[in-house]
Protein backbone atom coordinates (compact mmCIF):
# COMPACT_ATOMS: atom_id res chain seq x y z
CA UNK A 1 0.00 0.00 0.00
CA UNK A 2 1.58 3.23 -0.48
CA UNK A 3 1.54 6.56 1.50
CA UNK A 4 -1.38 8.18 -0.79
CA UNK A 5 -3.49 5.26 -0.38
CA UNK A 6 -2.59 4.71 3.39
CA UNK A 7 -3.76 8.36 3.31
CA UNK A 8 -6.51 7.98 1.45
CA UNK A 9 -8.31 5.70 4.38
CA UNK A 10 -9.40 7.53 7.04
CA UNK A 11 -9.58 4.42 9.40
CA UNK A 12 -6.23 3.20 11.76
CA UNK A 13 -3.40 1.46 9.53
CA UNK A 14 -3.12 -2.03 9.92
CA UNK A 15 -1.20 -4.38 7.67
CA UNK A 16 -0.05 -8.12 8.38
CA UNK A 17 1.05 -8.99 11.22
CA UNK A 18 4.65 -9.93 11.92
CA UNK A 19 6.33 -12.95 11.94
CA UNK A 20 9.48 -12.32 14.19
CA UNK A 21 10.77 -9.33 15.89
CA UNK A 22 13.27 -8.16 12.70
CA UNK A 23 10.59 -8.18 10.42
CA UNK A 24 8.22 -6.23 13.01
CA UNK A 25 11.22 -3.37 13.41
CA UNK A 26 11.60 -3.49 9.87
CA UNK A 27 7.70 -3.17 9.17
CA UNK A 28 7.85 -0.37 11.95
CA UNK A 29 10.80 1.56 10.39
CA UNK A 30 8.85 1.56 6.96
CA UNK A 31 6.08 3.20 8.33
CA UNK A 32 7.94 5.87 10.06
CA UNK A 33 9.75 6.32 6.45
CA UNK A 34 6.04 6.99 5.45
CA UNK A 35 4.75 9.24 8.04
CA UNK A 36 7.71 11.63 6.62
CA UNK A 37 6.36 11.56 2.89
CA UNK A 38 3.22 11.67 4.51
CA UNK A 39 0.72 14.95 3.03
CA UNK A 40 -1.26 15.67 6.09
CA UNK A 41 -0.61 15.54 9.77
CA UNK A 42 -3.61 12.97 10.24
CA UNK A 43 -1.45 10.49 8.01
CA UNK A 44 1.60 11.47 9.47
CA UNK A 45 0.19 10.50 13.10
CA UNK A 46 -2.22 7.16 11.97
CA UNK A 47 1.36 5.97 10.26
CA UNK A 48 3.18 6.47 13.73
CA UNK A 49 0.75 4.86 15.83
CA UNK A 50 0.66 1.77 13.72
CA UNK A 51 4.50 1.63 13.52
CA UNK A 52 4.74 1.90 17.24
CA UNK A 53 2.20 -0.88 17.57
CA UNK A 54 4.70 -2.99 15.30
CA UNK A 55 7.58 -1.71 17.68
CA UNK A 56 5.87 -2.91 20.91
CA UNK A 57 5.02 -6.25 18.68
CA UNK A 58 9.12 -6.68 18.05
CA UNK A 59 9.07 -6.05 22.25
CA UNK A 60 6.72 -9.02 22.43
CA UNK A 61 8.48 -11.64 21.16
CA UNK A 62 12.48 -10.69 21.76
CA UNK A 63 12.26 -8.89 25.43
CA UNK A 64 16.11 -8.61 24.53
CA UNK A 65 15.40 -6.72 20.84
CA UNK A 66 17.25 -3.67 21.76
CA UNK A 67 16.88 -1.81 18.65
CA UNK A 68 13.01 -2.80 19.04
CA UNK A 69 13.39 0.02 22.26
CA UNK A 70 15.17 2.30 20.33
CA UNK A 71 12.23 2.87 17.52
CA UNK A 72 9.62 2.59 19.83
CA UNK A 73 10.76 5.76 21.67
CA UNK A 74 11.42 7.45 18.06
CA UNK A 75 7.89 6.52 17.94
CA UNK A 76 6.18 7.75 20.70
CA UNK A 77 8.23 11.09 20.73
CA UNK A 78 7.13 11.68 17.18
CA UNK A 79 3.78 11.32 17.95
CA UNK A 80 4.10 13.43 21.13
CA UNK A 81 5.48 15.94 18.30
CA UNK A 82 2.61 15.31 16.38
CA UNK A 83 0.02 16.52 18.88
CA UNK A 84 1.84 19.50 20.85
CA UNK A 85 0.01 21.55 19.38
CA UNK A 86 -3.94 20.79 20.24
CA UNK A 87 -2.65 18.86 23.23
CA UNK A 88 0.84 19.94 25.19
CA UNK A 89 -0.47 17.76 28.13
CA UNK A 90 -0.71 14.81 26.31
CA UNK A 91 2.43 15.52 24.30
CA UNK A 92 4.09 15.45 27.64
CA UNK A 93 3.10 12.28 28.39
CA UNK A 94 4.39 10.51 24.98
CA UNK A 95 7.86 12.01 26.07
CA UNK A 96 7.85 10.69 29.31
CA UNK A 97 6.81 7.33 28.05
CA UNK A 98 9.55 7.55 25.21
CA UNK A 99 12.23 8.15 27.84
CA UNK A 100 11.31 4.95 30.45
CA UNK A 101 11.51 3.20 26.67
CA UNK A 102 14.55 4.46 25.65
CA UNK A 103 15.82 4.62 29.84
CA UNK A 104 14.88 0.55 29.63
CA UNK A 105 17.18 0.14 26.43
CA UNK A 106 19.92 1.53 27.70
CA UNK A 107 19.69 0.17 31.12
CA UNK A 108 19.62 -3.64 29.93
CA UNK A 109 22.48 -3.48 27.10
CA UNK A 110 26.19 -2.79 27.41
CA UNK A 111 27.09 1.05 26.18
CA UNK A 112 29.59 -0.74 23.14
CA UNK A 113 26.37 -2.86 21.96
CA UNK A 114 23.35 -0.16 22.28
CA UNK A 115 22.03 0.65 18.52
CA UNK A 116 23.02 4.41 17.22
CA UNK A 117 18.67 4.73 17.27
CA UNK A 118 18.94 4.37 20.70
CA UNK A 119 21.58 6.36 21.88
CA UNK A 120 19.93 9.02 19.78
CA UNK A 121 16.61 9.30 21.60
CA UNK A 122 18.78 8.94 24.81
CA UNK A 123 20.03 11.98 24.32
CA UNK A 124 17.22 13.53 22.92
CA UNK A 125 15.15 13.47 25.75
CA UNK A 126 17.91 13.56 28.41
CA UNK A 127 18.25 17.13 26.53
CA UNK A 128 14.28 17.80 26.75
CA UNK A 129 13.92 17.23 30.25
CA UNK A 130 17.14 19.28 30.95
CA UNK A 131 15.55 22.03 28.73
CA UNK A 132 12.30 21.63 30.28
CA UNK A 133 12.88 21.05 34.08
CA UNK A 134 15.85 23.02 34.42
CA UNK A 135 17.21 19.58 35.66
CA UNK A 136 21.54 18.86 35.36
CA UNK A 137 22.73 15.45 33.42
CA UNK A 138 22.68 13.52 36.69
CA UNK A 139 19.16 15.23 37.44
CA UNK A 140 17.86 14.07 33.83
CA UNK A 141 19.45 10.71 33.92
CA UNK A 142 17.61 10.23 37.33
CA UNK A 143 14.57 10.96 35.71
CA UNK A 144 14.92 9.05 33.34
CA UNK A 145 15.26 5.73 35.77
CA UNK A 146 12.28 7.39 37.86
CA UNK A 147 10.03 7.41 34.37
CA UNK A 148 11.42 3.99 33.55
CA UNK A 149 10.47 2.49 36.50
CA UNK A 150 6.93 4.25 37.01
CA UNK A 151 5.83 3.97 32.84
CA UNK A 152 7.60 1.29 31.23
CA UNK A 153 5.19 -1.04 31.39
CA UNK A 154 2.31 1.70 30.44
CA UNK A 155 4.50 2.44 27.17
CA UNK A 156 4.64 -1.32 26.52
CA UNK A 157 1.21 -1.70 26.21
CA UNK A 158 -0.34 -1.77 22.77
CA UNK A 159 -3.36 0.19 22.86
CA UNK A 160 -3.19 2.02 26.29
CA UNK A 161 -0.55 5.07 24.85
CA UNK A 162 -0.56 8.17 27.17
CA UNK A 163 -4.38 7.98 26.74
CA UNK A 164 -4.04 10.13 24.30
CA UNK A 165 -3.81 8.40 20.53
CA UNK A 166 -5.94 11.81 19.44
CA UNK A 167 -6.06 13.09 15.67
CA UNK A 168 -3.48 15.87 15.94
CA UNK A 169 -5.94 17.62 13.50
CA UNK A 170 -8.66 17.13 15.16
CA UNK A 171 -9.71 20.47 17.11
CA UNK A 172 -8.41 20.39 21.17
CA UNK A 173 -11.11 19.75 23.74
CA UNK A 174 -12.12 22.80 26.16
């Protein structure tokens, strides 16, 4: 299917399901790819949901998939991106559940082994909540742990995401 007809339906993306966790990251990597060719911000954010949903699928079956981690928090803060703007609350809370993803990733794999993805969003959101809490490395790193102890297992669940899976063009609610 490509982007314009993925576009084209208005309904949630869904396409075949997975057989292992490489082809699930791979699946989930294509559809990010697509969200950024995508024409309006309703396809860019149906595209991102479904690829996280592949992402927490990869999670599934290899607990140990690191790179699985890595795209999942791409993901989510992508989709927190998505919404800022009718919903800064809820974009909050996609960026605290992409650092206890990312926090887990890098917690459970040795620094020489941990995918560049990874390391990426690591420092991406070490570098938002140092930004946006006023909060040092050590501070942000703590965090971090905190989130990925309190979330991870809210962020790991398919269809429960921040509670807030919203149409980012869909007008905010007063």
């Amino acid at each position: 299917m490509t982007p314009k007809e993925r576009e084209a339906n208005s309904g949630p993306i869904r396409v075949e399901e997975p057989k292992n966790p490489e082809t699930a990251v791979a699946m989930g990597r294509g559809l990010i790819s697509d969200a950024e060719k995508g024409a309006t911000p309703s396809a860019r954010h149906a595209l991102r949901l479904e690829a996280a949903r592949h992402f927490r699928t990869a999670i599934r079956m290899n607990a140990a998939h690191e790179e699985a981690y890595g795209w999942l928090a791409h993901a989510l803060r992508l989709i927190g991106q998505d919404i800022r703007e009718t919903s800064a609350e809820a974009a909050d809370d996609y960026l605290r559940l992409a650092c206890a993803v990312a926090w887990e990733a890098k917690s459970k794999t040795q620094a020489a082994a941990l995918s560049g993805r990874t390391r990426q969003e690591s420092k991406i959101l070490i570098a938002w909540l140092r930004a946006t809490r006023h909060f040092t490395v050590d501070e942000a790193e703590s965090e971090m742990e905190t989130l990925r102890a309190q979330r991870l297992s809210e962020a790991l669940e398919s269809e429960a995401v921040a509670g807030a899976s919203r149409d980012p063009s869909a007008p905010a609610s007063t």
